[in-house]
C-alpha atoms as a PDB file:
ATOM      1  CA  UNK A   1     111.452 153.953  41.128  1.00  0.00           C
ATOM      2  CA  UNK A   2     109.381 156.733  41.805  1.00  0.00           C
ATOM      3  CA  UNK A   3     110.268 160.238  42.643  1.00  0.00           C
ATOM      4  CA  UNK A   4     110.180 159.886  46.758  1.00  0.00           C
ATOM      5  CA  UNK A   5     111.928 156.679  46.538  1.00  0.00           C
ATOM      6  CA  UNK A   6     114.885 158.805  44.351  1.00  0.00           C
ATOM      7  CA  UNK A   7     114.535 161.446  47.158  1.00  0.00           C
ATOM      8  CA  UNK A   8     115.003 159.117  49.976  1.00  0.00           C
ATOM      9  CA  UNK A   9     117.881 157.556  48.066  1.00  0.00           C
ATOM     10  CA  UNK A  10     119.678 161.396  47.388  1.00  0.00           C
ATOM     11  CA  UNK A  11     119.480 162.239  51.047  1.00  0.00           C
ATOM     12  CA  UNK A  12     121.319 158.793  52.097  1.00  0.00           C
ATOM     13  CA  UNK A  13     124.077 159.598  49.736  1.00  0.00           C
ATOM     14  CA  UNK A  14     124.085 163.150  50.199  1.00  0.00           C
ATOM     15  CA  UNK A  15     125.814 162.184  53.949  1.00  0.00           C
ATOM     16  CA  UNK A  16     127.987 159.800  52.422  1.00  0.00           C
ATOM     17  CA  UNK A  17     125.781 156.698  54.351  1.00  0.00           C
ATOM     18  CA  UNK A  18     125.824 153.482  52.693  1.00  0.00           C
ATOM     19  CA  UNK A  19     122.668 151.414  52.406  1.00  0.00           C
ATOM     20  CA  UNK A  20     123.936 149.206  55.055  1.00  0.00           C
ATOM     21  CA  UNK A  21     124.872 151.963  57.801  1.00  0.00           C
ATOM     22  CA  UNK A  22     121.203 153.621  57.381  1.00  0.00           C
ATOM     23  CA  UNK A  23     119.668 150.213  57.533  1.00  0.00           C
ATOM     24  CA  UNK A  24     121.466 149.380  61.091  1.00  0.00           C
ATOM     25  CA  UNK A  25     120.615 152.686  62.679  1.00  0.00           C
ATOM     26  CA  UNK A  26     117.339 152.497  61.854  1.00  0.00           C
ATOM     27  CA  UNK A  27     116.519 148.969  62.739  1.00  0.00           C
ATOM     28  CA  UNK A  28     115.362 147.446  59.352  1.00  0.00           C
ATOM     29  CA  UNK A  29     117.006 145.300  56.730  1.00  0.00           C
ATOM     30  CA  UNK A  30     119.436 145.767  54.437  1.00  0.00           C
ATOM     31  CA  UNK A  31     117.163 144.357  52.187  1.00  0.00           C
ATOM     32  CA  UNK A  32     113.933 146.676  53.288  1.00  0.00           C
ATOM     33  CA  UNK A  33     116.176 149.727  52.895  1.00  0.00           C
ATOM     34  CA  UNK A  34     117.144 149.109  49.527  1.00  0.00           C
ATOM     35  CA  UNK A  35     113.610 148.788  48.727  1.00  0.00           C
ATOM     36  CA  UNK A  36     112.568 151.741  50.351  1.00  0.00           C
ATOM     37  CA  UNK A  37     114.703 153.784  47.899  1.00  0.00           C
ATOM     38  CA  UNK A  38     113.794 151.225  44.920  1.00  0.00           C
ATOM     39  CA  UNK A  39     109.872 150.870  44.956  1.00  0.00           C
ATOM     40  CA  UNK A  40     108.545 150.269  48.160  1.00  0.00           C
ATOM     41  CA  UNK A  41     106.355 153.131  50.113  1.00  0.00           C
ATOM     42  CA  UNK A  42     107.790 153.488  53.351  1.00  0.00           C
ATOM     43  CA  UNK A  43     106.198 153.819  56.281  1.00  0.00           C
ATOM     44  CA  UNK A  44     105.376 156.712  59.058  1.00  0.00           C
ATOM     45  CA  UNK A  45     107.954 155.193  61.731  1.00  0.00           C
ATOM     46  CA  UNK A  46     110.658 154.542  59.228  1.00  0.00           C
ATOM     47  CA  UNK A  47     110.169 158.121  57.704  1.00  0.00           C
ATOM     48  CA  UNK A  48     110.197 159.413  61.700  1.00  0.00           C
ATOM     49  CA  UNK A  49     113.438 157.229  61.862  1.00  0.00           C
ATOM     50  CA  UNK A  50     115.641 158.110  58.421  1.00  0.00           C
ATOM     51  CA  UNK A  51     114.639 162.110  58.829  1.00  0.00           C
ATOM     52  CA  UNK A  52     116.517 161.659  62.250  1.00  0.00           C
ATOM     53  CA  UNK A  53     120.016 159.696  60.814  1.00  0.00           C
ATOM     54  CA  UNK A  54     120.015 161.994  57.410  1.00  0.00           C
ATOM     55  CA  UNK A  55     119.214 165.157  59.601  1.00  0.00           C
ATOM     56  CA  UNK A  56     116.941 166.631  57.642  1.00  0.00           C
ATOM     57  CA  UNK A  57     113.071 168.029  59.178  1.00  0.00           C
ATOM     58  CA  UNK A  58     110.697 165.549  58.927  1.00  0.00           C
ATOM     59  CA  UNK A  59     107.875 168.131  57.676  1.00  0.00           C
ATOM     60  CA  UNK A  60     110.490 168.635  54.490  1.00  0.00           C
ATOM     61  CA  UNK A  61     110.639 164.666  54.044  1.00  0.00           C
ATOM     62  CA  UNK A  62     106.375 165.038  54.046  1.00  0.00           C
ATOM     63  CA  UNK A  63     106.074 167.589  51.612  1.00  0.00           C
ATOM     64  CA  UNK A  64     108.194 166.066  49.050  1.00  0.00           C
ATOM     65  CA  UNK A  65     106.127 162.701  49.800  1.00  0.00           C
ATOM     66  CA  UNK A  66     102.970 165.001  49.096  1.00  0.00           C
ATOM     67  CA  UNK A  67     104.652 165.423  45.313  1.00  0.00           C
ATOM     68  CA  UNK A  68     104.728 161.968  44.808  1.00  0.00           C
ATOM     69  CA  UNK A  69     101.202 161.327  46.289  1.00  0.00           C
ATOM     70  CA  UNK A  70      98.667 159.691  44.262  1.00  0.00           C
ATOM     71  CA  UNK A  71      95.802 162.065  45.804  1.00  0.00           C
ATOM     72  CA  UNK A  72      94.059 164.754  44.278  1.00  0.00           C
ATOM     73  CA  UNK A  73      95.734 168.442  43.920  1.00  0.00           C
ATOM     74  CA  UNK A  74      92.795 169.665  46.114  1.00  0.00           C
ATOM     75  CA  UNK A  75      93.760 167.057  49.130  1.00  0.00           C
ATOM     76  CA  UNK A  76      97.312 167.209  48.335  1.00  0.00           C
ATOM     77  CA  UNK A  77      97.156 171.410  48.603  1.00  0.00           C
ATOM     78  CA  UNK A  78      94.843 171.219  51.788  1.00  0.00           C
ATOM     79  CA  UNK A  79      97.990 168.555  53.540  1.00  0.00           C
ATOM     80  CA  UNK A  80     100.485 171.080  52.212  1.00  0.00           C
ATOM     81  CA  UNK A  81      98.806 174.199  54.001  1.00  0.00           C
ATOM     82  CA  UNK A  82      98.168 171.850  57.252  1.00  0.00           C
ATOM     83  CA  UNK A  83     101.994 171.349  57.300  1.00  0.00           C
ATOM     84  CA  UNK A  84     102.900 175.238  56.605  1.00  0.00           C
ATOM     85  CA  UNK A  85     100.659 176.017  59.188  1.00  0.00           C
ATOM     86  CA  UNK A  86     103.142 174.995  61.883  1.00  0.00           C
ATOM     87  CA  UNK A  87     104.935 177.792  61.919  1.00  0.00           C
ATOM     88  CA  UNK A  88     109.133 177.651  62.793  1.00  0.00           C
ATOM     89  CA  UNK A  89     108.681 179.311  66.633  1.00  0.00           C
ATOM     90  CA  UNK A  90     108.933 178.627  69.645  1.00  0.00           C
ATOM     91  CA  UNK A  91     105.463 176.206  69.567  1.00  0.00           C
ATOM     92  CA  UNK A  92     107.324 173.545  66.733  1.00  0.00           C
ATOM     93  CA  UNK A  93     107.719 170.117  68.236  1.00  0.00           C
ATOM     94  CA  UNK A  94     111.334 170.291  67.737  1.00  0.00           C
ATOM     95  CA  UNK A  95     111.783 173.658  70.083  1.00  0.00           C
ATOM     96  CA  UNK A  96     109.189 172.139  72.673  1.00  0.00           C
ATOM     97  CA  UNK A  97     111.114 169.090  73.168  1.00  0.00           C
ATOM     98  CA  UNK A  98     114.308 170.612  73.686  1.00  0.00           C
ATOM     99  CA  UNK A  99     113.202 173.230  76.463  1.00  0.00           C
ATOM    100  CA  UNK A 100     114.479 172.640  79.371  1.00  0.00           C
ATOM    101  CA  UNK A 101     111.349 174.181  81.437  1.00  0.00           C
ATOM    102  CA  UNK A 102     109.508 172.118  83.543  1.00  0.00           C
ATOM    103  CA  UNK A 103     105.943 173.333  83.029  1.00  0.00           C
ATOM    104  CA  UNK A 104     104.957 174.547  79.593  1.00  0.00           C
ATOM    105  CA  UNK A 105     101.627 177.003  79.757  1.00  0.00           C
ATOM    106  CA  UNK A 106      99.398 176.946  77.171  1.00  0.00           C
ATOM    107  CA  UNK A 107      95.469 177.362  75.782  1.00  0.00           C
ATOM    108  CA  UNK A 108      93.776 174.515  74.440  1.00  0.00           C
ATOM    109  CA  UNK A 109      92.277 175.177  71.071  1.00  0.00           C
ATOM    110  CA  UNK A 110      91.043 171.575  70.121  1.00  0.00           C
ATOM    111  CA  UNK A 111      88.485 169.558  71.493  1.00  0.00           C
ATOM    112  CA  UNK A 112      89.888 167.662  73.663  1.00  0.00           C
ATOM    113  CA  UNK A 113      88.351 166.027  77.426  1.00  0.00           C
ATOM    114  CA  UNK A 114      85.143 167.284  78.938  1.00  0.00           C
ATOM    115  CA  UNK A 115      86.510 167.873  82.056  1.00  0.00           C
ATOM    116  CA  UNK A 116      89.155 170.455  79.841  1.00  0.00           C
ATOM    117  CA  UNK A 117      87.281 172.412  77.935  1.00  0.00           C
ATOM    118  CA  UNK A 118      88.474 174.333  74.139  1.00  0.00           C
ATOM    119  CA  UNK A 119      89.941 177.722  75.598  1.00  0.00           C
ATOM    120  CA  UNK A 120      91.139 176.492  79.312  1.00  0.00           C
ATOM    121  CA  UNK A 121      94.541 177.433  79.941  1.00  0.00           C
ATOM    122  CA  UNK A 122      96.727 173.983  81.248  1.00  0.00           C
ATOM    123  CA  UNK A 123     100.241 173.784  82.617  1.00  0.00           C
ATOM    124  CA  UNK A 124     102.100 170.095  81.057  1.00  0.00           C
ATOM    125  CA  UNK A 125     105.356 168.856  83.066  1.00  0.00           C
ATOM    126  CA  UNK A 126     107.140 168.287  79.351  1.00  0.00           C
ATOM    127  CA  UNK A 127     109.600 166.126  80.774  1.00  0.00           C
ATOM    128  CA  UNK A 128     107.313 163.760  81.958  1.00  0.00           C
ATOM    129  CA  UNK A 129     105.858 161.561  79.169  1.00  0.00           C
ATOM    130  CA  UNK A 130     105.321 158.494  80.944  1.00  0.00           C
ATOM    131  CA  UNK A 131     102.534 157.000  80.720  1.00  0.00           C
ATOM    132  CA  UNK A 132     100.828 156.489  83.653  1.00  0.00           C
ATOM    133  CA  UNK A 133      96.931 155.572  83.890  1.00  0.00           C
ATOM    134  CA  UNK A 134      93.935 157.827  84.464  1.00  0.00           C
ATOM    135  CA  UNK A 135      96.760 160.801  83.364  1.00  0.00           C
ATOM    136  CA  UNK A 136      96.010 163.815  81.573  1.00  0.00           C
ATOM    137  CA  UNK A 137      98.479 164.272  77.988  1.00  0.00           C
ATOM    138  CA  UNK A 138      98.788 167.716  76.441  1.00  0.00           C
ATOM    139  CA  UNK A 139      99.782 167.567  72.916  1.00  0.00           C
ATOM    140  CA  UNK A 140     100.554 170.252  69.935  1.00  0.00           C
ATOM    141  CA  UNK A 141      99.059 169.074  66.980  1.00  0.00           C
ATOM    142  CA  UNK A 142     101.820 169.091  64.248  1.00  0.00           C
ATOM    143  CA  UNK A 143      99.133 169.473  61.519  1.00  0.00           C
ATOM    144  CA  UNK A 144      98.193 172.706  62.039  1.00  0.00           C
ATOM    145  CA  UNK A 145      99.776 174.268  65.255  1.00  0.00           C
ATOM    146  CA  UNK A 146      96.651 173.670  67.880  1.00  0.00           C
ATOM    147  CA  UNK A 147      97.002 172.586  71.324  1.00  0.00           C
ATOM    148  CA  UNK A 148      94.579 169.620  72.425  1.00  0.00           C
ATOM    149  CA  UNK A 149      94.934 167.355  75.343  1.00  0.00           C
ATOM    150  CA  UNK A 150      94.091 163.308  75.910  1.00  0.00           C
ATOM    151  CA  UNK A 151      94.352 160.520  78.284  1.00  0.00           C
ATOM    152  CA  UNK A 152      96.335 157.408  77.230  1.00  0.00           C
ATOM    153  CA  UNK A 153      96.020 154.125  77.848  1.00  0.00           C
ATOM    154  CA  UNK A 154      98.759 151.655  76.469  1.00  0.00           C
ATOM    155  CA  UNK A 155      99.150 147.636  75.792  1.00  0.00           C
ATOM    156  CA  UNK A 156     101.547 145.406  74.252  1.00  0.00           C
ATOM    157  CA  UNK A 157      99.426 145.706  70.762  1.00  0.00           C
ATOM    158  CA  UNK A 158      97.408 149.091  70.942  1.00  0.00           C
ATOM    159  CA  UNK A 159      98.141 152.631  72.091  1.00  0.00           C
ATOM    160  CA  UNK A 160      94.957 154.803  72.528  1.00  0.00           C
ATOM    161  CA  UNK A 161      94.392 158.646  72.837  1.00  0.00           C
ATOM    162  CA  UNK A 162      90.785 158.933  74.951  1.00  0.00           C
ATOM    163  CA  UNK A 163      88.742 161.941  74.782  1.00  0.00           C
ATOM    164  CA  UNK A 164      85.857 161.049  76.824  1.00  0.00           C
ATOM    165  CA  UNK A 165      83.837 163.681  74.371  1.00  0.00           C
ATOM    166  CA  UNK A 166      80.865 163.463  72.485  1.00  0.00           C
ATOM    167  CA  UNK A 167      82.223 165.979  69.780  1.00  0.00           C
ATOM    168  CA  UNK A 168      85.701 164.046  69.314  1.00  0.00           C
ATOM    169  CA  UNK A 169      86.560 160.114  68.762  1.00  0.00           C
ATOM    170  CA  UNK A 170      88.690 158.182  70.835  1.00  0.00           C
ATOM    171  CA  UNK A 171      91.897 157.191  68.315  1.00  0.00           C
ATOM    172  CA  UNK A 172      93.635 153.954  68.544  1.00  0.00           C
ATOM    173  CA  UNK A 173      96.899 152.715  67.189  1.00  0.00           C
ATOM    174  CA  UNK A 174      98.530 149.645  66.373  1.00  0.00           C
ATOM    175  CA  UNK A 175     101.973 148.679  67.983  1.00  0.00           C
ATOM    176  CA  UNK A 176     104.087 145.859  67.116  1.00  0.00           C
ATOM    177  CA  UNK A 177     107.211 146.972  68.249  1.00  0.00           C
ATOM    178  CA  UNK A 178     106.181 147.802  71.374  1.00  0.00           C
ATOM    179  CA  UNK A 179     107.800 151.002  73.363  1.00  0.00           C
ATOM    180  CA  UNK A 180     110.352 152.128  70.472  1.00  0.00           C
ATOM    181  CA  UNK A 181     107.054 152.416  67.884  1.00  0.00           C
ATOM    182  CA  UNK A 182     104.514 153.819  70.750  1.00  0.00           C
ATOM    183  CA  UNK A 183     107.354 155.937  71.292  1.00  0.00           C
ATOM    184  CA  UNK A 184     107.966 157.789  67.527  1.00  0.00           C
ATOM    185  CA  UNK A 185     104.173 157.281  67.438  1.00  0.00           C
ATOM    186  CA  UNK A 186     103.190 159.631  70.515  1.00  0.00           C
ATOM    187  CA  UNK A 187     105.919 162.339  69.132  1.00  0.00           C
ATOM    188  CA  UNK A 188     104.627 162.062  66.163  1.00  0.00           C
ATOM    189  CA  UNK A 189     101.441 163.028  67.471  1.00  0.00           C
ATOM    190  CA  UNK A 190     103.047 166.060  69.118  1.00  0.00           C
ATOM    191  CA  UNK A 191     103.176 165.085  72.813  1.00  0.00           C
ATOM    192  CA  UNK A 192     104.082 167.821  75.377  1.00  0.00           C
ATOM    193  CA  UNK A 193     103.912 166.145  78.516  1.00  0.00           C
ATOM    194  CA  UNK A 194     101.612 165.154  81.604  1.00  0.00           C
ATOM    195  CA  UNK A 195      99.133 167.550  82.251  1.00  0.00           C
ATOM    196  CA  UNK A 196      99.121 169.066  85.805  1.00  0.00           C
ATOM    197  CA  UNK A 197      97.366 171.950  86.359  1.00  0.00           C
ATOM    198  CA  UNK A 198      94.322 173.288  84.408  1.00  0.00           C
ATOM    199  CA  UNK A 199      92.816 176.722  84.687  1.00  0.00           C
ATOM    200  CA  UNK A 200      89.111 177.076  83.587  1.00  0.00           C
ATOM    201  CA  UNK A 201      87.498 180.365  82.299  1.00  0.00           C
ATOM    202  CA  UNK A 202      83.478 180.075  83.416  1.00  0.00           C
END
């Protein structure tokens, strides 16, 4: 059992959850669970999942995973500062997505679309993160606090951030459990909301 594993266990029984009752809420075996606090390295959904039923931040349940990482101190340092660099105010994931404001203004600061250029200010609708085709996605990038936006496109199998830029790569993702994992995959990725206005500074 490795030191994660222990640490995934400790939380569990920290809120008096049985293997069982964690297992159910989060969709997996009993079975699978007990692994993932035995020997098994979990994975990013499952992770997304068990932060949510043990109520702990998902950044801490990272940075204790980065202690148990096989990687070198240089990488695993680097990861460490990406995660410190989002900083706990009002621009965390967890703030954004509670807001009740409709329109959420801020400057990109990542590469993102050519027709959006780094610096242009855009105003996201954060309550609406349907995906719809041809739509413009603003997103805040949870490793280290920048703003970028993307358009999505979405099967049963892939979900796919497009950039239509020369400087970044389009970025594709596996689904296999269709709208629950595109779901925790796209907040994951930090998604704001549809993009509906853009200003741009010539």
């Amino acid at each position: 059992m490795t030191a994660f594993n222990d640490y995934l266990k400790a939380l569990r029984e920290q809120k008096s959850l049985d293997i069982g009752t964690v297992a159910k809420r989060i969709g997996v075996h009993r079975h699978t669970q007990s692994n993932y606090e035995g020997h098994r390295d979990p994975p990013i959904d499952y992770l997304i999942e068990f932060a949510e039923v043990v109520d702990v931040p998902f950044t801490d349940i990272l940075k204790k995973r980065l202690d148990d990482s096989k990687a070198t101190e240089q990488a695993k340092n680097n990861a460490l500062d990406s995660l410190n660099s989002v900083k706990s105010n009002d621009n965390t994931l967890d703030d954004i997505y509670a807001r009740n404001n409709d329109l959420l203004q801020v400057k990109l600061s990542e590469v993102s679309h050519t027709s959006i250029p780094v610096d242009a200010t855009v105003y996201i609708d954060t309550k609406d993160k349907s995906i719809a085709p041809g739509s413009m996605y603003g997103f805040l990038s949870p490793m280290n606090g920048c703003y970028f936006a993307a358009k999505l496109a979405i099967t049963d199998t892939k979900l796919k951030l497009l950039f239509d830029s020369t400087e970044r790569k389009d970025t594709e993702f596996n689904i296999e459990d269709g709208s629950t994992e595109s779901h925790y995959i796209l907040k994951t990725l930090g998604l704001l909301g549809k993009v509906v206005k853009a200003e741009i500074v010539f």
